[in-house]
N, C-alpha and C. Protein backbone atom coordinates (compact mmCIF):
# COMPACT_ATOMS: atom_id res chain seq x y z
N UNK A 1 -18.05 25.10 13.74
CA UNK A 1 -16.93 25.40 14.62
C UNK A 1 -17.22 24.85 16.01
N UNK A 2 -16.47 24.80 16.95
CA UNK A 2 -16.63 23.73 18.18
C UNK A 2 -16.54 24.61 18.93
N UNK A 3 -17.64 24.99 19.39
CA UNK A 3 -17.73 26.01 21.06
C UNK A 3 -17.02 25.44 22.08
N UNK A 4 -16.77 26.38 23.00
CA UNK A 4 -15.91 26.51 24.44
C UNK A 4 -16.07 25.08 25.55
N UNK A 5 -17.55 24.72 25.28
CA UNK A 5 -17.76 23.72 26.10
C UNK A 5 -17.63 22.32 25.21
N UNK A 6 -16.66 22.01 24.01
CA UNK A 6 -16.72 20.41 23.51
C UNK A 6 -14.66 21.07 23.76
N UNK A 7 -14.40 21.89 23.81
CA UNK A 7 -12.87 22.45 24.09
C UNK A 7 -12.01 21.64 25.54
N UNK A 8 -10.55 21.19 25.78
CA UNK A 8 -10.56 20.51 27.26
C UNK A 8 -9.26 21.51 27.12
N UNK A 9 -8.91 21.69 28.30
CA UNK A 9 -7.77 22.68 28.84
C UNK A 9 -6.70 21.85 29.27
N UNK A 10 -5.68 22.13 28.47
CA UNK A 10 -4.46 21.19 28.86
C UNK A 10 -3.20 21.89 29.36
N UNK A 11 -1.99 21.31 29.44
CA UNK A 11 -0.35 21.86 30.07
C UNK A 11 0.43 21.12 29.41
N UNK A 12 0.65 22.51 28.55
CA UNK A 12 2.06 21.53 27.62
C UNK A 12 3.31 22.07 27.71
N UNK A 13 4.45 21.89 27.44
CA UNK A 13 5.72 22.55 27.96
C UNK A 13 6.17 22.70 26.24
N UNK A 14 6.52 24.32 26.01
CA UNK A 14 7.00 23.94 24.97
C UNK A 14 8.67 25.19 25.31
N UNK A 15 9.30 25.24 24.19
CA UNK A 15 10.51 26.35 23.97
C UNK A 15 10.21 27.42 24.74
N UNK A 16 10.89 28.19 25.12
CA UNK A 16 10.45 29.39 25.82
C UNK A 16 10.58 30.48 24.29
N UNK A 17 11.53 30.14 23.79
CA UNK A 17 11.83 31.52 21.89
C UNK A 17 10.70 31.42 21.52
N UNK A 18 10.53 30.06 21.27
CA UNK A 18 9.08 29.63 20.54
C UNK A 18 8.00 30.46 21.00
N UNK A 19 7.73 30.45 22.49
CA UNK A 19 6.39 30.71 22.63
C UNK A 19 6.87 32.38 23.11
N UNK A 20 7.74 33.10 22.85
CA UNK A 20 8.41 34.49 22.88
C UNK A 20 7.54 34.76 21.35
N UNK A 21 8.00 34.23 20.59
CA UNK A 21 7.87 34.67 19.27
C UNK A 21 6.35 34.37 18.84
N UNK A 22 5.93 33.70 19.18
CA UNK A 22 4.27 32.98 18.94
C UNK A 22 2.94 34.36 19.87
N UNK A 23 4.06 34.90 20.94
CA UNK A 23 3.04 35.70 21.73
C UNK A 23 3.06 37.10 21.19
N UNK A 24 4.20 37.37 20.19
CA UNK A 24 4.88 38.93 19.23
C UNK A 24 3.58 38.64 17.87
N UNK A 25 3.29 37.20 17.45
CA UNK A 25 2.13 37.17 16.85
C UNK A 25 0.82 37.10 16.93
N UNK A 26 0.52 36.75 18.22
CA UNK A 26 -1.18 36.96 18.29
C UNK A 26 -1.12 37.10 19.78
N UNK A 27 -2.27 37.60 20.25
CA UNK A 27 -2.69 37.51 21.68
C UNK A 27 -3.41 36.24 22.32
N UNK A 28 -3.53 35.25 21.42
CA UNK A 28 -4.41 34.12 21.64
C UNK A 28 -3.40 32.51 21.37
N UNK A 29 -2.71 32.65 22.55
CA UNK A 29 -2.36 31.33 22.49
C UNK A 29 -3.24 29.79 22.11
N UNK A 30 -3.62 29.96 22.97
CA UNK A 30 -4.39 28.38 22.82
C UNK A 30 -4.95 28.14 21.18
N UNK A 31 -5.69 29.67 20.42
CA UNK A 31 -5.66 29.52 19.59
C UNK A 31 -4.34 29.21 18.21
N UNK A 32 -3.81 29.86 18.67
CA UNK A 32 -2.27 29.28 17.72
C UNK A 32 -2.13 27.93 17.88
N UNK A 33 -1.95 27.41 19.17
CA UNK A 33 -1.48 26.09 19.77
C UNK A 33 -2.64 25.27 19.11
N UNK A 34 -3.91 25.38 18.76
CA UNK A 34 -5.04 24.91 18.04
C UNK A 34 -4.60 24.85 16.96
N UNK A 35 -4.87 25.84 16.00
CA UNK A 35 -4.19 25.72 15.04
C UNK A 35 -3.04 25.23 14.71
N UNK A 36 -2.01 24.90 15.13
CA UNK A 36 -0.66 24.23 15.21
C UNK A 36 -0.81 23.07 15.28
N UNK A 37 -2.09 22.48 16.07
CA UNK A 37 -2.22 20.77 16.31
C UNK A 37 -2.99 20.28 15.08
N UNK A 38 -3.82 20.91 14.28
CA UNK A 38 -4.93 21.39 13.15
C UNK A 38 -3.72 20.78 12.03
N UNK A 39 -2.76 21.51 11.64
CA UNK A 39 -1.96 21.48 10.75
C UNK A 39 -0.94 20.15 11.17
N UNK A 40 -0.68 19.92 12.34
CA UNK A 40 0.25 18.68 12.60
C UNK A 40 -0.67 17.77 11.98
N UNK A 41 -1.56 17.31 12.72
CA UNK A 41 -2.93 16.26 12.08
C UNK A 41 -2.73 16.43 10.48
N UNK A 42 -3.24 17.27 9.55
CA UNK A 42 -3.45 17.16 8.39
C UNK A 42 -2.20 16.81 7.61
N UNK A 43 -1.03 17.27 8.32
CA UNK A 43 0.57 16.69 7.93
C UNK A 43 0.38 14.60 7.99
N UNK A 44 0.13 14.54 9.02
CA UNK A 44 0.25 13.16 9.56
C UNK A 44 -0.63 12.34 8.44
N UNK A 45 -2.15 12.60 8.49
CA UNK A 45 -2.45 11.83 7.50
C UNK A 45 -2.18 12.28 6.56
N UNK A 46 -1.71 13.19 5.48
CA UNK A 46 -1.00 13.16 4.54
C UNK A 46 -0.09 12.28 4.17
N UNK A 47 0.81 12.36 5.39
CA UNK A 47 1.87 10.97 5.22
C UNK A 47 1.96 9.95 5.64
N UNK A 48 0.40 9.66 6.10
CA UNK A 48 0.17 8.07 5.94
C UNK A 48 -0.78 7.83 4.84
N UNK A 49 -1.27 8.19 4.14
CA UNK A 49 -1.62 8.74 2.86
C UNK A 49 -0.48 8.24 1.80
N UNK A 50 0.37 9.00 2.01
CA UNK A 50 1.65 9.39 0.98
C UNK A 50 2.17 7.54 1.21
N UNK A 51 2.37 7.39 2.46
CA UNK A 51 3.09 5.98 2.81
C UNK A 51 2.25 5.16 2.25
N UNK A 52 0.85 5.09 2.58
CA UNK A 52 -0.15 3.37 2.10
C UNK A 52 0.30 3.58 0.52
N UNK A 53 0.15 4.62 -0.21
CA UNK A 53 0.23 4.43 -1.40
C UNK A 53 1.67 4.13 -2.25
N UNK A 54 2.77 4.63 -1.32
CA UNK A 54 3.89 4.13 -1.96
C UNK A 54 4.61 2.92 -1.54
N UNK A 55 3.66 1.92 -0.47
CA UNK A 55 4.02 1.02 -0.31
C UNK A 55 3.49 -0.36 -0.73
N UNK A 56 2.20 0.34 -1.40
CA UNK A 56 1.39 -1.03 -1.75
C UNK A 56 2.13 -1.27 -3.18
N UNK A 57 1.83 -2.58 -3.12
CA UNK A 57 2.11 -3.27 -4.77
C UNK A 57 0.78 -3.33 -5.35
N UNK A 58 1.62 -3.29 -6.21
CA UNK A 58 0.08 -3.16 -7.62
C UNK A 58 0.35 -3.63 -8.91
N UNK A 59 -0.38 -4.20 -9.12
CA UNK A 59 -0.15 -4.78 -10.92
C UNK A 59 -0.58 -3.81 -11.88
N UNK A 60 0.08 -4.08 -12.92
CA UNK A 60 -0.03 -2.83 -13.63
C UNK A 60 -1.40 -2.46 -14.18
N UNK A 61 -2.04 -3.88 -14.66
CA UNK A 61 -3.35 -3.92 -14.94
C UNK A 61 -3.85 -2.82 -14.22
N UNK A 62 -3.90 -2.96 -12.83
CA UNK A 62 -4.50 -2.37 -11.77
C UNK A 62 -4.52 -0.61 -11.90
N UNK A 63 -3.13 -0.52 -11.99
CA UNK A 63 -2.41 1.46 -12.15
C UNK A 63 -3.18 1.55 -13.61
N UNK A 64 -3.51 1.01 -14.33
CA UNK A 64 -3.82 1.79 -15.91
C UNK A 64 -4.86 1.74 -15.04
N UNK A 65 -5.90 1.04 -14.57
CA UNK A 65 -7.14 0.84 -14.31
C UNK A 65 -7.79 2.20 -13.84
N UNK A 66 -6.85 2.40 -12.70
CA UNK A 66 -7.02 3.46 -11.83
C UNK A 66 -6.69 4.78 -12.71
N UNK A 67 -5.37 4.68 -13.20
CA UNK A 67 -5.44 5.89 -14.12
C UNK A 67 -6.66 6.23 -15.06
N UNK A 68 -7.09 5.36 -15.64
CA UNK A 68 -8.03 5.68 -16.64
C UNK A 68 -9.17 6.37 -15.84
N UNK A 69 -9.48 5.89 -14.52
CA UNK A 69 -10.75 5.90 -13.56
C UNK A 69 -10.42 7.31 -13.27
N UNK A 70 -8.76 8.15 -12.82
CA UNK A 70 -8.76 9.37 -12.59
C UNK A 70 -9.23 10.25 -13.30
N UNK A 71 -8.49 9.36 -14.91
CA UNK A 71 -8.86 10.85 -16.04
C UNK A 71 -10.47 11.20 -16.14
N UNK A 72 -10.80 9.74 -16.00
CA UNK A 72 -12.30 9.79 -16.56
C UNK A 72 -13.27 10.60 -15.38
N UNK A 73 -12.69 10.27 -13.86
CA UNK A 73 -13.11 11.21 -13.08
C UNK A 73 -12.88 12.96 -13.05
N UNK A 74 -11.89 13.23 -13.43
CA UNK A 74 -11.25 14.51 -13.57
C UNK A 74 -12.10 15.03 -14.91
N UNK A 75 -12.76 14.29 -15.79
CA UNK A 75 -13.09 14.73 -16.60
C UNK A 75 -14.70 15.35 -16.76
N UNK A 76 -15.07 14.34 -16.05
CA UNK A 76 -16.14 14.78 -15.72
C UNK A 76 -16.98 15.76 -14.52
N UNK A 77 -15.47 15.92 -13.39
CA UNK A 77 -16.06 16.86 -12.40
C UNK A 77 -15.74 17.95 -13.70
N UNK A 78 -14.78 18.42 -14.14
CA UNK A 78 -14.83 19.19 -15.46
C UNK A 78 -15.90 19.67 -15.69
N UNK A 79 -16.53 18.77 -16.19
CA UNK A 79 -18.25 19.34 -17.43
C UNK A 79 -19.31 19.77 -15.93
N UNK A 80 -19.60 18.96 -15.27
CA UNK A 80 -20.21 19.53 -13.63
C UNK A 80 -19.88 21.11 -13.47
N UNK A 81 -18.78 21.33 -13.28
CA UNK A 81 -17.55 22.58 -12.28
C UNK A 81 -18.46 23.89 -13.76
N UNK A 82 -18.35 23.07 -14.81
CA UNK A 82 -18.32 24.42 -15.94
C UNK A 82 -20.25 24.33 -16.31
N UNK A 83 -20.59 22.97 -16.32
CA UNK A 83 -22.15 23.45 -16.03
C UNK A 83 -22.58 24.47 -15.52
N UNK A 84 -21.86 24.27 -14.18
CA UNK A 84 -22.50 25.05 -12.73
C UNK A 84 -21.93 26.67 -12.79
N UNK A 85 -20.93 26.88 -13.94
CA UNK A 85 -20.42 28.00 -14.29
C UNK A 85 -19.10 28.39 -12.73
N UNK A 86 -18.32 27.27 -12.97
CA UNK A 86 -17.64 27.41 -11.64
C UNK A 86 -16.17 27.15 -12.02
């Protein structure tokens, strides 16, 4: 977790409802507003994620290739996950 001193203090302007309703849920702004930027980020690369992959071309050769490479991966974290009794 990232202590107080790698943290920078900023001024952001947001809704006034918004931050009415955000302060009826916690006493810790900055932490919400953390968390809120936490979840924007993991949205974003998701959907540049989501985008590289539905924009590249690919030969089909290529998609079985990869498919086969998933199953065969999926299959084997499998036998690992149930080794390890997990």
């Amino acid at each position: 977790m990232i202590n107080n001193s790698q943290k920078q203090r900023i001024s952001i302007t947001v809704d006034a409802r918004l931050l009415e309703e955000v302060d009826q849920m916690t006493k810790n702004r900055s932490a919400a507003v953390e968390q809120g930027l936490r979840l924007w980020r993991k949205q974003q690369i998701e959907e540049q994620l989501r985008n590289f992959y539905q924009n590249r071309s690919q030969a089909t050769s290529e998609f079985e290739f990869e498919q086969e490479w998933a199953q065969f991966s999926q299959s084997q974290m499998e036998e690992i996950l149930e080794e390890e009794g997990l």
